[in-house]
Protein backbone atom coordinates (compact mmCIF):
# COMPACT_ATOMS: atom_id res chain seq x y z
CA UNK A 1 0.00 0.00 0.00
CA UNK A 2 1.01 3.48 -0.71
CA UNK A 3 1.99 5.73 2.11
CA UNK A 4 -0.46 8.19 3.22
CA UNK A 5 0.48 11.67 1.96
CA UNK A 6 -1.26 15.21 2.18
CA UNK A 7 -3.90 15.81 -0.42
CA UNK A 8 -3.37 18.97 -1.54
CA UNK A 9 0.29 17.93 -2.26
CA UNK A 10 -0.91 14.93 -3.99
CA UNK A 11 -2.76 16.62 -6.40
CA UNK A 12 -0.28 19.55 -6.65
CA UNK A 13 2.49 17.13 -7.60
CA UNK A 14 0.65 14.23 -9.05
CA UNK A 15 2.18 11.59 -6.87
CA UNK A 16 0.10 8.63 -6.29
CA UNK A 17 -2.39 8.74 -3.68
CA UNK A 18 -2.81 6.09 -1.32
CA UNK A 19 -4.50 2.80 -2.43
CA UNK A 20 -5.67 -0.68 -0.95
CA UNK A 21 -5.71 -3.83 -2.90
CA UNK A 22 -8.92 -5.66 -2.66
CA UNK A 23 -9.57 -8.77 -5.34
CA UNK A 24 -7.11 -7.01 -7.46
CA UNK A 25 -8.34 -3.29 -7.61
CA UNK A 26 -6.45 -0.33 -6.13
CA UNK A 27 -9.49 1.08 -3.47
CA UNK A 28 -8.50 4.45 -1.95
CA UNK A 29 -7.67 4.16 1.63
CA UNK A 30 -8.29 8.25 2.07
CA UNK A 31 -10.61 9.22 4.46
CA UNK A 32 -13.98 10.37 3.28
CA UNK A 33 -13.20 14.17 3.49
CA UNK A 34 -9.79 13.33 1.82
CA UNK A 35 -11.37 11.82 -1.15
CA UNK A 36 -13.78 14.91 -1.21
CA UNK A 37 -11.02 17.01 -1.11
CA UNK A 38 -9.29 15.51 -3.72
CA UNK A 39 -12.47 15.81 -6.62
CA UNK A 40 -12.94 19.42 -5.34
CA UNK A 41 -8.99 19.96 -5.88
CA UNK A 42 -9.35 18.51 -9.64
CA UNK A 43 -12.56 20.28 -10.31
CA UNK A 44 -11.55 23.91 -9.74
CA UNK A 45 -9.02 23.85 -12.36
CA UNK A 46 -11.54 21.66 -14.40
CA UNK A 47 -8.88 18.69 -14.80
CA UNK A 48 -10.27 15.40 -16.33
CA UNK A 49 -10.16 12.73 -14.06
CA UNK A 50 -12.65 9.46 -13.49
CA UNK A 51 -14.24 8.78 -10.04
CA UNK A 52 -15.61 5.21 -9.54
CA UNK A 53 -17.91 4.33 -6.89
CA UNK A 54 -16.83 1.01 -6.45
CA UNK A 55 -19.41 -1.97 -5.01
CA UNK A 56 -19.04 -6.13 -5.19
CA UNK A 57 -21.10 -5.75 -8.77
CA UNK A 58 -18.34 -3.24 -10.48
CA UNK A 59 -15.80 -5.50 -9.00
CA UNK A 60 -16.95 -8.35 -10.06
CA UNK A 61 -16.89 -7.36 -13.48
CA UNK A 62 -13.81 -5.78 -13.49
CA UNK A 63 -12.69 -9.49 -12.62
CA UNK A 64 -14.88 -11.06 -15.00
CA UNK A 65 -14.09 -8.92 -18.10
CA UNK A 66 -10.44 -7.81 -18.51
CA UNK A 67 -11.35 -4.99 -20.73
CA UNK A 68 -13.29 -3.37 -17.73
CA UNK A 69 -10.90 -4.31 -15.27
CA UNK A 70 -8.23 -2.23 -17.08
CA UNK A 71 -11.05 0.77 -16.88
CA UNK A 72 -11.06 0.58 -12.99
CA UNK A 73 -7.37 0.18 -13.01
CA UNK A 74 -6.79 3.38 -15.08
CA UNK A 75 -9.48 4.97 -13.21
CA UNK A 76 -7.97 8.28 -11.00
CA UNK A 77 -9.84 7.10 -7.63
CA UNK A 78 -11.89 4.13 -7.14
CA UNK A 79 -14.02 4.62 -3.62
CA UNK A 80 -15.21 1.91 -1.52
CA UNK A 81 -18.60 2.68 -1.24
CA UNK A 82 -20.11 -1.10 -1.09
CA UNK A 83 -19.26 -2.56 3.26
CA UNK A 84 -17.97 -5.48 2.02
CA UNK A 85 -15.37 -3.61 0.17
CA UNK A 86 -14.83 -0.95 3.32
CA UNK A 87 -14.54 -3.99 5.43
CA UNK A 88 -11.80 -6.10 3.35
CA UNK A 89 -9.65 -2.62 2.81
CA UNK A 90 -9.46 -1.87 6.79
CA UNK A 91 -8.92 -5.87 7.60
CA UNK A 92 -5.81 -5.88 4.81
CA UNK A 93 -4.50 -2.11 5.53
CA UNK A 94 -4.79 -3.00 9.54
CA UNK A 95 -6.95 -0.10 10.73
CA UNK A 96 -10.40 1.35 9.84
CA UNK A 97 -11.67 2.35 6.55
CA UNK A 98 -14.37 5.49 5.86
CA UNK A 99 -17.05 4.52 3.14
CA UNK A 100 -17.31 6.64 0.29
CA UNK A 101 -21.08 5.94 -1.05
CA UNK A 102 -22.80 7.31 -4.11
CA UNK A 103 -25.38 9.56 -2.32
CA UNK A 104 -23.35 10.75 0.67
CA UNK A 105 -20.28 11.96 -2.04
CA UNK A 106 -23.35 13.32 -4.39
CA UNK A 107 -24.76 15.63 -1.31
CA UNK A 108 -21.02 16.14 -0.20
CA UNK A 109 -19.47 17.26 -3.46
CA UNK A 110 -22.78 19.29 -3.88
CA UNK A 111 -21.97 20.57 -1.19
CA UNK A 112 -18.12 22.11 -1.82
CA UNK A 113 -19.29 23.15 -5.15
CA UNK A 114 -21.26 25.36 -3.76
CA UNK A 115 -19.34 26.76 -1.78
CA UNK A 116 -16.11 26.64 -3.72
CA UNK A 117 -18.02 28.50 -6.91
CA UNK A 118 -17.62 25.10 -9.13
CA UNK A 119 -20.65 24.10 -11.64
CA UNK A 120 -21.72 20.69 -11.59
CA UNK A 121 -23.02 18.68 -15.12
CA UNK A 122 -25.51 15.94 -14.70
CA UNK A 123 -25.64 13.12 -17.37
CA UNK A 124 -28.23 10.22 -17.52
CA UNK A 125 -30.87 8.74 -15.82
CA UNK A 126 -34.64 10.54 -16.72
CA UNK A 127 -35.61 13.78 -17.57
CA UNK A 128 -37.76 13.25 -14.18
CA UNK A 129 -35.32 12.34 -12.34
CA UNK A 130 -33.43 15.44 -13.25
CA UNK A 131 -36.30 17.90 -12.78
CA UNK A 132 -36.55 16.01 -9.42
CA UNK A 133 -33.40 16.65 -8.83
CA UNK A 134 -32.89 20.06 -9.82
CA UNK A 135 -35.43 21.09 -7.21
CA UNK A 136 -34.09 19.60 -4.48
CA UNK A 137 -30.67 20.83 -5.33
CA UNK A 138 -32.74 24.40 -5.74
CA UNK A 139 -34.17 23.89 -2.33
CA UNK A 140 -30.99 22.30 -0.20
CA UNK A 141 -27.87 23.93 -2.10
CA UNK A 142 -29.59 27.14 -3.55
CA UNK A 143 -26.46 28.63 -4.47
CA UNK A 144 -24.84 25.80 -6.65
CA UNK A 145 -24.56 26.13 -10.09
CA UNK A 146 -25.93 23.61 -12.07
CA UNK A 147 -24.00 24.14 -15.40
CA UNK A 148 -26.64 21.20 -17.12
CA UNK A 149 -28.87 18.35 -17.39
CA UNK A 150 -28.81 15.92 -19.99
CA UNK A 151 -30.77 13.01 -20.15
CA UNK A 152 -29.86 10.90 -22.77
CA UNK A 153 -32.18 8.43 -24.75
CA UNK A 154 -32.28 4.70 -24.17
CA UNK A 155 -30.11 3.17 -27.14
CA UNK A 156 -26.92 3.44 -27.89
CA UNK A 157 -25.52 6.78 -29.28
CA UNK A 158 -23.93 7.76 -32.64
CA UNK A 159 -20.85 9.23 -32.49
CA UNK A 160 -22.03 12.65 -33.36
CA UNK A 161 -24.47 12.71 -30.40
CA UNK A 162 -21.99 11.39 -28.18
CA UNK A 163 -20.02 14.10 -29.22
CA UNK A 164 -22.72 16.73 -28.46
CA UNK A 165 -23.08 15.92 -24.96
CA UNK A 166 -19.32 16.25 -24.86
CA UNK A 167 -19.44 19.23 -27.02
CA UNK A 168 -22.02 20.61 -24.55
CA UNK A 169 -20.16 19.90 -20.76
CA UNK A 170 -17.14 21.76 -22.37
CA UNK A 171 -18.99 24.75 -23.03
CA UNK A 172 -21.04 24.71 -19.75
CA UNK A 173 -17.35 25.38 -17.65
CA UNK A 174 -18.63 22.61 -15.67
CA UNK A 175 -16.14 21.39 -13.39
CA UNK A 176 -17.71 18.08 -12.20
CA UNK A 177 -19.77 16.03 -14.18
CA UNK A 178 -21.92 13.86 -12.43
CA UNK A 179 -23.21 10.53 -14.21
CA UNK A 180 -25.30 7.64 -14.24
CA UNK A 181 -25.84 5.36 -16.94
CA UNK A 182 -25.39 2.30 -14.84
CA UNK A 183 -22.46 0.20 -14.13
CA UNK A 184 -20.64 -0.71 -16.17
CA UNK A 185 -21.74 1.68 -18.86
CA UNK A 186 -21.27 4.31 -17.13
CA UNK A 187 -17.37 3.88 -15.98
CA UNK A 188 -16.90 2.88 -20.01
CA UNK A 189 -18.24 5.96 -21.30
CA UNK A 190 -16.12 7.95 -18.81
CA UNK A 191 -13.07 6.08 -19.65
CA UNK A 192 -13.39 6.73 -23.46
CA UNK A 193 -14.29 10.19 -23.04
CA UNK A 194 -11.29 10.92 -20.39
CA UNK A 195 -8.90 13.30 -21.67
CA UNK A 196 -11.90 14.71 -24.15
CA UNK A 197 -14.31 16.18 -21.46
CA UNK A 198 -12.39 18.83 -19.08
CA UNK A 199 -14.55 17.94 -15.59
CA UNK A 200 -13.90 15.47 -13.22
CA UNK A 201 -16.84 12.77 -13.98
CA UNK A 202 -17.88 10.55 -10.96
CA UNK A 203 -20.14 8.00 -11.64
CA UNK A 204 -22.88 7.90 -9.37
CA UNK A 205 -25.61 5.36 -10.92
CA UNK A 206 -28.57 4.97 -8.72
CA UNK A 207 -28.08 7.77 -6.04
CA UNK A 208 -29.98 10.07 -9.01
CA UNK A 209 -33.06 8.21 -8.55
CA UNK A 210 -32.44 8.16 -4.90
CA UNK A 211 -31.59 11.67 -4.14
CA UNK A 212 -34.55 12.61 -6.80
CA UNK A 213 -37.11 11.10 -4.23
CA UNK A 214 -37.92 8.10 -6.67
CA UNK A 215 -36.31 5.51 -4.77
CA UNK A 216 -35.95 5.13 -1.41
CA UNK A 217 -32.98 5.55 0.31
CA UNK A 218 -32.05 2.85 3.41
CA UNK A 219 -31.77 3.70 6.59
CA UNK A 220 -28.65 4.85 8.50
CA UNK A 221 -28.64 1.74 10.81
CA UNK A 222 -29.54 -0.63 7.96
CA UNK A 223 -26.49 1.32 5.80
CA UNK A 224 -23.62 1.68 8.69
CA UNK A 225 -24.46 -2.38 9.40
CA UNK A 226 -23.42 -3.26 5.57
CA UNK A 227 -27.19 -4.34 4.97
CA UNK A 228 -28.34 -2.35 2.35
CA UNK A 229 -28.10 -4.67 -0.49
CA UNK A 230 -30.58 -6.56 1.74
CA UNK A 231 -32.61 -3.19 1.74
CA UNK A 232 -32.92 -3.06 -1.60
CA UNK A 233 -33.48 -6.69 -3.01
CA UNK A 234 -36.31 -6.20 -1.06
CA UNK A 235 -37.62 -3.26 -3.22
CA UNK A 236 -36.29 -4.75 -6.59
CA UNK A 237 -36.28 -8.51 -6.28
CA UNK A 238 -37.21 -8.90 -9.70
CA UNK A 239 -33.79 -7.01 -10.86
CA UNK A 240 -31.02 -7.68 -7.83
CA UNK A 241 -31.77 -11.01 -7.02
CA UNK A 242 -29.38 -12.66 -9.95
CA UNK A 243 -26.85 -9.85 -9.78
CA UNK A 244 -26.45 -10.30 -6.26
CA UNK A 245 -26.66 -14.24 -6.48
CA UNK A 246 -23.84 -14.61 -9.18
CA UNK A 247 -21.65 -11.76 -7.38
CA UNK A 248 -21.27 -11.78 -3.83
CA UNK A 249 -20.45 -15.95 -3.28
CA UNK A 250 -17.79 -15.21 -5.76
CA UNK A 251 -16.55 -11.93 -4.21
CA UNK A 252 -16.63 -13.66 -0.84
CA UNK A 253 -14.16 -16.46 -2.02
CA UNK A 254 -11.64 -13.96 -3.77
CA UNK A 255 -11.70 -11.62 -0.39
CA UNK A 256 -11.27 -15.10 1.64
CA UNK A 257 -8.62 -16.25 -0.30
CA UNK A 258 -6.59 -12.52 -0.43
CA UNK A 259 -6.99 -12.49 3.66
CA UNK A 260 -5.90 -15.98 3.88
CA UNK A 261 -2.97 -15.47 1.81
CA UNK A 262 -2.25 -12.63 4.05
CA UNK A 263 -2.21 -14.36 7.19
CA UNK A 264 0.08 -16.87 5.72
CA UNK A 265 2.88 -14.34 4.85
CA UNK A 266 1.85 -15.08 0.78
CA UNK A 267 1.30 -11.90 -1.44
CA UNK A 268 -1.86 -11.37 -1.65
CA UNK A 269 -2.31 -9.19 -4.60
């Protein structure tokens, strides 16, 4: 693991920030506020950087599918925001790990931007959930800039419209570019488009329809006790049930087999 450095440094003189291996992906070990810190850092000069926020699923098919595992690897900061993945990075790192979840980093980053004077892009889900969202963000953060809200149809896109949208976040000055097409779409559009759009772009899936009042969001006890993929097979059993069936047994014998290996003095990336 990389030692821990200062943030602001970090991002002043690009050296690596720290990182925890877990089933073969570099998890940042930062606290919450640190990893905050960082996006906000990257943002005001409008650098273009990937945010992942990381669960068993996007694992999974990182390890499943090497061309996605090379688009977490390259990505600039993959959070823990899935407990099973907070837990496995403080057991291997030896002391306690912050989660970094979708709809806390969404309010949190929100939150800077606001303050800090740095526009935020939104790009996916529904044109309801973006109304939705727009007037809560009116009502909770009424001095944030939203730079723009596109929701994009359900099909692919040509090249030329996939352009626009690009073409469009340049010329809003947005600085973060919040989006959610779903994993692993999502993290593959922001991988080809690195380098192309000039925002930070953290993928942030369902927390739209979440912080849009469409879907509930669990409960802090049900959250901070790593049960809130239980929480929501419950609401969507239709959709999780396979993902979650096919995923975590697997997940639970790579993490097993990394702590073992561990314990035994083996290298266990």
């Amino acid at each position: 693991m990389i030692p821990s450095i200062s943030v602001s440094n970090a991002v002043q003189q690009k050296v690596p920030l720290p990182v925890q291996n877990v089933i073969g992906f570099p998890i940042s070990t930062l606290s919450f506020d640190e990893q905050v810190e960082t996006m906000t850092n990257w943002a005001k000069v409008r650098q273009s950087k990937i945010v992942c926020v990381s669960n068993v699923h996007m694992l999974m098919e990182g390890h499943w599918h090497s061309n996605f595992s090379s688009v977490l690897s390259k990505a600039d900061l993959l959070t823990p925001d899935g407990m099973p993945l907070v837990w496995l990075a403080g057991l291997m790192k030896g002391s306690a790990q912050d989660r970094v979840a979708g709809m806390d980093l969404m309010q949190a980053l929100c939150q800077q931007a606001e303050v800090l004077g740095v526009s935020i892009f939104f790009f996916g889900s529904t044109t309801e959930t973006l109304v939705k969202i727009k007037a809560q963000l009116t009502k909770e953060f009424p001095d944030l800039e939203i730079a723009g809200m596109v929701s994009p149809p359900f099909r692919p896109l040509s090249l030329e419209e996939d352009q626009q949208i690009v073409n469009e976040i340049n010329r809003s000055g947005a600085g973060l570019v919040f989006v959610s097409l779903g994993c692993p779409k999502q993290e593959r559009w922001m991988s080809q488009r690195q380098g192309e759009v000039k925002a930070v772009m953290v993928g942030l899936g369902g927390a739209f329809a979440v912080y849009a009042g469409i879907k509930q969001w669990a409960p802090a006890w049900v959250r901070d006790n790593g049960l809130e993929w239980l929480y929501r097979l419950i609401q969507e059993p239709g959709r999780l049930w396979k993902r979650y069936a096919s995923t975590i047994p697997p997940f639970l014998w790579l993490a097993l087999n990394q702590v073992v290996k561990a314990r035994l003095g083996l290298n266990p990336d």
